[in-house]
Each structure stands twice: as C-alpha cells, then as structure tokens.
N, C-alpha and C. Protein backbone atom coordinates (compact mmCIF):
# COMPACT_ATOMS: atom_id res chain seq x y z
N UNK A 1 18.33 -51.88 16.03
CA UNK A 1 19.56 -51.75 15.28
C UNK A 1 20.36 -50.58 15.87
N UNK A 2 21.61 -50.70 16.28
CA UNK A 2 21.86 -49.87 16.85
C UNK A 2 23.35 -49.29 15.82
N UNK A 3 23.75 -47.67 16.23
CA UNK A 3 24.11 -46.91 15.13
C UNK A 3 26.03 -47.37 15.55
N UNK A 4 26.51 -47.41 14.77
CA UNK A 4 27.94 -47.79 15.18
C UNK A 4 28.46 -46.10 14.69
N UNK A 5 28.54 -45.16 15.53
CA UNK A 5 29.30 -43.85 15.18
C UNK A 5 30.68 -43.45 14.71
N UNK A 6 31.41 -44.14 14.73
CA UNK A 6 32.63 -44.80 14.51
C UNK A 6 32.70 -44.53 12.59
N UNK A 7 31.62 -45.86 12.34
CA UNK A 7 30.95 -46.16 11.05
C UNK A 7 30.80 -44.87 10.26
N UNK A 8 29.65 -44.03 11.13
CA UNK A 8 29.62 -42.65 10.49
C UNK A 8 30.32 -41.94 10.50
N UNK A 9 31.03 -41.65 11.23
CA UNK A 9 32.24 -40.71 11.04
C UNK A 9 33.38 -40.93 10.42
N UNK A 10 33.61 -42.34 9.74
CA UNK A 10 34.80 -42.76 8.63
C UNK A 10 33.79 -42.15 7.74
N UNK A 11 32.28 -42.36 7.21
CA UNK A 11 31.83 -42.26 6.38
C UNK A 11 32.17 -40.53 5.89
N UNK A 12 31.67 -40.05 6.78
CA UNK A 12 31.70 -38.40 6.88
C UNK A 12 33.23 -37.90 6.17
N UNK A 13 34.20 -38.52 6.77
CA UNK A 13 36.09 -38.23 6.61
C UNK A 13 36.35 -38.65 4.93
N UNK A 14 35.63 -39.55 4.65
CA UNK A 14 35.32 -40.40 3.29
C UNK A 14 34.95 -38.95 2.11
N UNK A 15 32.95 -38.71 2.76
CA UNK A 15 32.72 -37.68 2.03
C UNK A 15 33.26 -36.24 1.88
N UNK A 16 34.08 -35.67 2.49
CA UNK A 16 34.56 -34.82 2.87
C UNK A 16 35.42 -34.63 1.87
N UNK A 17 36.76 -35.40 2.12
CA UNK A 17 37.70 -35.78 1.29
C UNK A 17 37.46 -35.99 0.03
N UNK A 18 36.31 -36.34 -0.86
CA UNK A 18 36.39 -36.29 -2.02
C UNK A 18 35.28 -35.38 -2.46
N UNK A 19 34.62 -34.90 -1.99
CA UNK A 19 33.76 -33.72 -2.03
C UNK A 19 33.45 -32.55 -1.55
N UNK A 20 34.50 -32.34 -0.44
CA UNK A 20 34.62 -31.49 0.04
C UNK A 20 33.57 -31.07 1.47
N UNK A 21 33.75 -29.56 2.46
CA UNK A 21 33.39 -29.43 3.94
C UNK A 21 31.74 -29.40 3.60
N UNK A 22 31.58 -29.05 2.22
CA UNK A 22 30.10 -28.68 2.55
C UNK A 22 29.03 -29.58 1.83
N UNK A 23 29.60 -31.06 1.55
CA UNK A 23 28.66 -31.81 1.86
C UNK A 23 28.52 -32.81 2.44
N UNK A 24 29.25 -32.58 4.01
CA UNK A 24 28.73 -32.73 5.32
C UNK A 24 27.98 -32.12 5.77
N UNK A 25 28.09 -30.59 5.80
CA UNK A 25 27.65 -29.77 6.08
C UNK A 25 25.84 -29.68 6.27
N UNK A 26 26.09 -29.33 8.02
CA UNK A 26 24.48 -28.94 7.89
C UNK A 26 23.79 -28.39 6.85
N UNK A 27 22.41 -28.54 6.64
CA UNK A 27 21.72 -27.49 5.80
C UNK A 27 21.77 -25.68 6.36
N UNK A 28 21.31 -26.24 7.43
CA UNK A 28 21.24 -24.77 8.24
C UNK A 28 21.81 -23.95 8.50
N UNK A 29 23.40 -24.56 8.10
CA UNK A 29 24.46 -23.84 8.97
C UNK A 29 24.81 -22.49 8.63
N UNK A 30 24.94 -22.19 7.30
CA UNK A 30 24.76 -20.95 7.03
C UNK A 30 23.33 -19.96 6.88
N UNK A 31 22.50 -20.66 7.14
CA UNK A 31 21.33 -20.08 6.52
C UNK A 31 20.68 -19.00 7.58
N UNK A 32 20.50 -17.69 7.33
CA UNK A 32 20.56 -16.58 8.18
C UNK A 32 18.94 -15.89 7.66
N UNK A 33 18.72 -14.86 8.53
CA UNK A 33 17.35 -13.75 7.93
C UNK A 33 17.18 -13.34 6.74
N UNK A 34 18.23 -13.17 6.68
CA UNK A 34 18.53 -12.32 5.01
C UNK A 34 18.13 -13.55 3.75
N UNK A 35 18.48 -14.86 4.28
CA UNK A 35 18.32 -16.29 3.34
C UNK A 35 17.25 -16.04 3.30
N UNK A 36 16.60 -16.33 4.47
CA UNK A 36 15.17 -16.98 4.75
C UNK A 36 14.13 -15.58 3.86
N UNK A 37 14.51 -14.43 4.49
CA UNK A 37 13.52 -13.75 3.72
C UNK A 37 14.08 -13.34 1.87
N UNK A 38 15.24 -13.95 1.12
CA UNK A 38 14.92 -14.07 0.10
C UNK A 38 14.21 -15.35 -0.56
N UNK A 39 14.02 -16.54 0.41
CA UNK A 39 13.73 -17.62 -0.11
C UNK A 39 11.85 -17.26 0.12
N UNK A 40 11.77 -16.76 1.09
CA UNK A 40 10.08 -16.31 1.05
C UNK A 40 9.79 -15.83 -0.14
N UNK A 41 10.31 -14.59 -0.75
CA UNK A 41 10.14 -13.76 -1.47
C UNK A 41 10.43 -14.77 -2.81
N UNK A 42 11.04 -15.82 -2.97
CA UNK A 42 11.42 -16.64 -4.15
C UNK A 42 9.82 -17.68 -4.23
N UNK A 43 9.30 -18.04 -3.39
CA UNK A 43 8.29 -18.39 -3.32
C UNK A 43 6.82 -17.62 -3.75
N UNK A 44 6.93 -16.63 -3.14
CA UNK A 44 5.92 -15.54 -3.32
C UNK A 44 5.82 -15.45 -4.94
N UNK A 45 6.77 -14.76 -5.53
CA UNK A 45 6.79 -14.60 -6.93
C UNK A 45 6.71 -16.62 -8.06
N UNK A 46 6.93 -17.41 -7.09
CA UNK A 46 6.59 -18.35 -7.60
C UNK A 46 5.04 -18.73 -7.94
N UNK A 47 4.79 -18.55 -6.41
CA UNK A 47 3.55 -18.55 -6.79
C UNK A 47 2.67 -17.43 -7.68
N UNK A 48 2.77 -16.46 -7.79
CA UNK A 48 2.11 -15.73 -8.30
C UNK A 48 2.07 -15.46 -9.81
N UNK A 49 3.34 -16.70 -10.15
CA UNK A 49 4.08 -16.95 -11.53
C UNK A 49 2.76 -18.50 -11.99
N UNK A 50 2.56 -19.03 -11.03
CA UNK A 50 1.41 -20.61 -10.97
C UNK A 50 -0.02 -19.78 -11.40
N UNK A 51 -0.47 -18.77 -10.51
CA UNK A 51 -1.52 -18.27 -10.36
C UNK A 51 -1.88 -17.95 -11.68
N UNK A 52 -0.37 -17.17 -12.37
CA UNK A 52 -1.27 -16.61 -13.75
C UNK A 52 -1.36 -17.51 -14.74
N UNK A 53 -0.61 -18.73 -14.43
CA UNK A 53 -0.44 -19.57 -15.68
C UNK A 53 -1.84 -20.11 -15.54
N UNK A 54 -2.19 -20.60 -14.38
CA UNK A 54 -3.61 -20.89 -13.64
C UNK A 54 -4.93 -20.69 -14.83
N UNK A 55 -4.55 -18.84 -14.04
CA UNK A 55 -5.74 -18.28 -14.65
C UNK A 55 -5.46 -18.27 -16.33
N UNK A 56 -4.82 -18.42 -16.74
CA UNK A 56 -4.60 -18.09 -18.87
C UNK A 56 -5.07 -19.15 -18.76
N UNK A 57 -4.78 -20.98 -18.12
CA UNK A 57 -5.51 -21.92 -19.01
C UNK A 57 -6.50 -22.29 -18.26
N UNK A 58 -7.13 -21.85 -17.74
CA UNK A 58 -8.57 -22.09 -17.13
C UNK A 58 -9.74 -22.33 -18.06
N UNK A 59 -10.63 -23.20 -17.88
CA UNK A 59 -11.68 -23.74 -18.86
C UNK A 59 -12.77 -23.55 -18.69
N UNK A 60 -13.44 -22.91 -19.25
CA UNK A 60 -15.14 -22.55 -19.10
C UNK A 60 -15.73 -24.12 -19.33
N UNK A 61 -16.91 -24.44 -18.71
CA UNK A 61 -18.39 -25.40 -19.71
C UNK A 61 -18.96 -24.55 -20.13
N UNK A 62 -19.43 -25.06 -21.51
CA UNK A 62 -20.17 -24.18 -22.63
C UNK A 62 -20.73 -25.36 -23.49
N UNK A 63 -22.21 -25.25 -22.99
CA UNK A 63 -22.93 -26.96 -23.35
C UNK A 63 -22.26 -28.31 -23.67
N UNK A 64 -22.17 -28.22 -22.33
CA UNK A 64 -21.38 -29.39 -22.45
C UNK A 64 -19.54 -29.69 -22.55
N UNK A 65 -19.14 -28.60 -23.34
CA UNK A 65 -17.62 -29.13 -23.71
C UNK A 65 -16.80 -27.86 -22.97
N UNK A 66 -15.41 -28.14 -22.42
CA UNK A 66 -14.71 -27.30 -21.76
C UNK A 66 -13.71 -26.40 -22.89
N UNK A 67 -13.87 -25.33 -22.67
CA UNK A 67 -13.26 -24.36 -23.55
C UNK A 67 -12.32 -23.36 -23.16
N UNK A 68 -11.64 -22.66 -23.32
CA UNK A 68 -10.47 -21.74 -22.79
C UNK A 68 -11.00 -20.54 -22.55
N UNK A 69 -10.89 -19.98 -21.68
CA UNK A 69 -11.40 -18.70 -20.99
C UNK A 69 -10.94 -17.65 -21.51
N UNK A 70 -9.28 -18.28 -22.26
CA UNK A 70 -8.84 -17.12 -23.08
C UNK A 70 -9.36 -16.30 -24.35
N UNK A 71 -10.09 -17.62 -24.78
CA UNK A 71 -10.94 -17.52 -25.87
C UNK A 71 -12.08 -16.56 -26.01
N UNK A 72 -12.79 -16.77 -24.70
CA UNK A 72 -13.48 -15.79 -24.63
C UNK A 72 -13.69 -13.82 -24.71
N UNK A 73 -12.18 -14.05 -23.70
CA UNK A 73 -11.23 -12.57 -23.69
C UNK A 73 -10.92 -11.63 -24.76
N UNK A 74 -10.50 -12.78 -25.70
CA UNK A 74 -9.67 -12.36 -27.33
C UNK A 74 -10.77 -11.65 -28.45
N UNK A 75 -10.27 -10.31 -28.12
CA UNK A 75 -11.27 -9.85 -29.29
C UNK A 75 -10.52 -9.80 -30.43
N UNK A 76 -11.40 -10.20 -31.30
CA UNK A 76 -11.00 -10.41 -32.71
C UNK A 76 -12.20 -9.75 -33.27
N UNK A 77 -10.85 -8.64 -34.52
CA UNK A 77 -12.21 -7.86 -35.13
C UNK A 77 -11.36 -8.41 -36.50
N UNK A 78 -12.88 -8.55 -37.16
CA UNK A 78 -11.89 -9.05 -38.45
C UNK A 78 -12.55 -8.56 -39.69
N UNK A 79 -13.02 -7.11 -39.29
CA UNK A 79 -13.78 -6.35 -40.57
C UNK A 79 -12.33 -5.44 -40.38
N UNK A 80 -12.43 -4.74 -41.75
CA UNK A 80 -11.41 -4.02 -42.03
C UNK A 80 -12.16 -2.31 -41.71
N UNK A 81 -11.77 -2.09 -40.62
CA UNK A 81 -12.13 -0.44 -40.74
C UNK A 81 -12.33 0.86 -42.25
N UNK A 82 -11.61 0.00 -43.24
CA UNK A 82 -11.54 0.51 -44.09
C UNK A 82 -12.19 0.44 -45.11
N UNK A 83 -13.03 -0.36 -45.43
CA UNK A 83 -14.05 -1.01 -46.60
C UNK A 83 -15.19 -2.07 -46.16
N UNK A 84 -14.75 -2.46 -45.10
CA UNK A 84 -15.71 -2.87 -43.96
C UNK A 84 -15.37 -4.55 -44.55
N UNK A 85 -14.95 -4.84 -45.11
CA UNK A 85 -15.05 -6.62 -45.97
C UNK A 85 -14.96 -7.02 -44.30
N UNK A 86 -15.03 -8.46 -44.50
CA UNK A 86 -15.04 -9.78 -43.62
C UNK A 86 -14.35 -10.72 -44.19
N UNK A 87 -12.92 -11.16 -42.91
CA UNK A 87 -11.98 -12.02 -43.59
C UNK A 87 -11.25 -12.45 -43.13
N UNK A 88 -11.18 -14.11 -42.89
CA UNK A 88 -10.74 -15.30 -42.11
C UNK A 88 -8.92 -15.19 -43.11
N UNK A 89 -8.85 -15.00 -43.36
CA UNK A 89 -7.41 -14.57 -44.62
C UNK A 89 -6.22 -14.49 -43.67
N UNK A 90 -5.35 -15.16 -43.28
CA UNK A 90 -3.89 -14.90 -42.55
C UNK A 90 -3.00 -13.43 -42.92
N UNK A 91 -2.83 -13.54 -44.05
CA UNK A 91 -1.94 -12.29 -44.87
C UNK A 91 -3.27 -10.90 -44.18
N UNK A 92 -4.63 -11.04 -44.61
CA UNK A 92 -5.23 -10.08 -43.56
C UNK A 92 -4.94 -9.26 -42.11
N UNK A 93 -4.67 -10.72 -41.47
CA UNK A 93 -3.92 -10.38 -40.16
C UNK A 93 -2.81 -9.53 -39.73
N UNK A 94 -1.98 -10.07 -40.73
CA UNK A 94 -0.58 -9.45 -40.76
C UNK A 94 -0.98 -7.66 -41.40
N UNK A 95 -1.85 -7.76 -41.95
CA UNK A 95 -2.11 -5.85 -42.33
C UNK A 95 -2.95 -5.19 -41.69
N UNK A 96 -3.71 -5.88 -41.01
CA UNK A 96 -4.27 -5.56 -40.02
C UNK A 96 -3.80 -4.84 -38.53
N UNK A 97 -2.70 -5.90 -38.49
CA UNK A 97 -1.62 -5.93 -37.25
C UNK A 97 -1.05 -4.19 -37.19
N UNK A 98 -0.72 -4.32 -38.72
CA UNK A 98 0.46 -3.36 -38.63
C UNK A 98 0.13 -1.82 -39.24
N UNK A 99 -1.00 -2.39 -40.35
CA UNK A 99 -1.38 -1.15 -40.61
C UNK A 99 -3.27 -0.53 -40.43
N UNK A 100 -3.63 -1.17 -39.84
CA UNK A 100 -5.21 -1.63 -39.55
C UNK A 100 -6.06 -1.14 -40.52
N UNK A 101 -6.01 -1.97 -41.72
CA UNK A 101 -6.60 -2.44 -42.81
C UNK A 101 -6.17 -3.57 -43.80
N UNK A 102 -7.05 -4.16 -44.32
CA UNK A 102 -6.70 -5.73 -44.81
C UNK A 102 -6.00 -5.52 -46.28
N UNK A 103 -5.79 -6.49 -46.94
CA UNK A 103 -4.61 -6.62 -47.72
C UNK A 103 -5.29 -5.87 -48.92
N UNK A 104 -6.67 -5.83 -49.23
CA UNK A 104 -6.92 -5.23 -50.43
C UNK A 104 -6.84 -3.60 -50.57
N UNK A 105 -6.87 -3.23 -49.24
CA UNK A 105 -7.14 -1.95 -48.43
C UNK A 105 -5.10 -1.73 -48.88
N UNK A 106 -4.69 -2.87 -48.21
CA UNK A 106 -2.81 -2.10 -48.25
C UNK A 106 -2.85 -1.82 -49.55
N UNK A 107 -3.15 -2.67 -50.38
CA UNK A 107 -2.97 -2.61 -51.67
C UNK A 107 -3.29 -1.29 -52.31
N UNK A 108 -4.75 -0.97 -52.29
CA UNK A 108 -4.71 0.12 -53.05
C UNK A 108 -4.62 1.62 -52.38
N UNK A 109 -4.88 1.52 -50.82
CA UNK A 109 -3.94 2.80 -50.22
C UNK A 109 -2.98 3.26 -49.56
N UNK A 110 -2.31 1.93 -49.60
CA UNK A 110 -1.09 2.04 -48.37
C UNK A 110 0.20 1.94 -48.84
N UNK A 111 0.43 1.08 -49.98
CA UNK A 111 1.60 0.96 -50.53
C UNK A 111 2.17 1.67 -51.34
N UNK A 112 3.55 2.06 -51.06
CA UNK A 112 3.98 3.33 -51.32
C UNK A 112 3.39 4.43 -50.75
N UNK A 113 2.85 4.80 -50.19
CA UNK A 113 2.32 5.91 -48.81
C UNK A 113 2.53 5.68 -47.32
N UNK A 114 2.98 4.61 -46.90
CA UNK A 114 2.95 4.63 -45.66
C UNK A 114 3.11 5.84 -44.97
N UNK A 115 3.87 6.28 -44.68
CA UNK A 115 4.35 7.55 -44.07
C UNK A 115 3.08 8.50 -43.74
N UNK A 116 2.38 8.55 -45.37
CA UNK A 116 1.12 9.24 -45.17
C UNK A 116 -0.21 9.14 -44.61
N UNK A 117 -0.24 7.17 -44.24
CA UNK A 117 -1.13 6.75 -43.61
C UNK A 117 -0.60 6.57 -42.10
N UNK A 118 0.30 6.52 -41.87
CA UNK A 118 0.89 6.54 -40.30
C UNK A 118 0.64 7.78 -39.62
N UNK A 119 0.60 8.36 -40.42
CA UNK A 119 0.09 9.97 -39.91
C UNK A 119 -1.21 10.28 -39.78
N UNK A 120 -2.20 9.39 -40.19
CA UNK A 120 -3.80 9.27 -39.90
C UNK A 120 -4.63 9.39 -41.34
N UNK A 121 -3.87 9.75 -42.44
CA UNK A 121 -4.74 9.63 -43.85
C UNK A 121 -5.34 8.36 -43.96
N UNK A 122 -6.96 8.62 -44.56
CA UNK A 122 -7.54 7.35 -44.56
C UNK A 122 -8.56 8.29 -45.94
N UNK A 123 -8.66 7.20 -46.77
CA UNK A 123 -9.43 7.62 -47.69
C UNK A 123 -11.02 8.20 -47.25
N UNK A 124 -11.66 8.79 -48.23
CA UNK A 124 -13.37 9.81 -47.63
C UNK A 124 -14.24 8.35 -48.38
N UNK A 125 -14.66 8.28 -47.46
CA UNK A 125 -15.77 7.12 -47.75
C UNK A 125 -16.95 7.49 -48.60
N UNK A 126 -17.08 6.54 -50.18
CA UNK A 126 -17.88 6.92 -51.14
C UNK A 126 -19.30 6.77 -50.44
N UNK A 127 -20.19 8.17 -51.02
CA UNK A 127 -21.94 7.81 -50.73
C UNK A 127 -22.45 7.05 -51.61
C-alpha cells in the first residue's frame, strides 16, 4: 500500500486549521533537559507514591486467611490509664483520643476541669 503524501498533507492543513500548529506538531519538538528531567522526577515521586500505597495494603497469611499488615501495626490500647476498665465503646474512643481517659473517667474528672487536666492533673489512685 503505498502512502499518497499529497493525502497527508491536505490532512495535516485540515488539522491545523481547526485545531491549531500544535496538533501537528511533533511530540518532541519542544521537549528539552529541563522537560525530561522534570518528567523523571514526576515519575520518581510516582512511584514512590505506588510503593507506599503497596506497602499500607499488603496482606499477611495467618492460618490460612490473608489479613492486613496494617492491622498488625495498629496499636490499640483500650484500657483507660485512668481506672484501668476495658472498652470496645466508640464514645470511649473519642475521650480517649482527646483526653486519654474513657467516658466514665471524663465524666467524673474532666468535665468542667479541662484546663486542669491538660496541665497533667490526674486523680491519686485509691489503695
């Protein structure tokens, strides 16, 4: 099959004209050191953007069934430094988070004192 150039170059005068010089335009034509080494560097951080997503969902075996590695990582303490209870409790979390002791703990030493527990007051633990 042979190329009728003619053909391509109405085609080219065609695209030009309603789209303008630069999409004829080589790829290359502008593309200089300065491109090339930000497009490396756009890569680099790409990848290293894959790598971590990588590693967060990566899956252990653990008899048998595949499990999240993150899981393993995540410490979860879920005694209250303060009275010592044990407690799967959401609203726990949230007082935990913020004031590190659980909700029965905000309750009877934290509320209305903050200020005084942000500053390190913690009740004397009964013998």
């Amino acid at each position: 099959m042979k190329k009728d150039l003619n053909k391509i170059a109405q085609y080219e005068i065609a695209i030009s004209k309603k789209y303008g010089k630069e999409a004829i335009a080589h790829p290359q034509a502008d593309w200089d050191d300065g491109k090339e080494k930000e497009y490396q560097q756009q890569i680099m951080d790409l990848y290293q953007k894959e790598r971590k997503h990588e590693e967060k969902n990566e899956k252990l075996e653990m008899d048998g069934f595949l499990i999240s590695k993150k899981l393993f990582s995540k410490e979860d303490n879920r005694n209250c430094p303060v009275c010592q209870a044990y407690s799967f409790e959401l609203r726990d979390d949230v007082y935990m988070t913020k004031f590190d002791c659980c909700f029965k703990c905000y309750i009877q030493w934290v509320e209305g004192r903050e200020t005084r527990w942000r500053t390190g007051w913690r009740p004397q633990e009964e013998k």
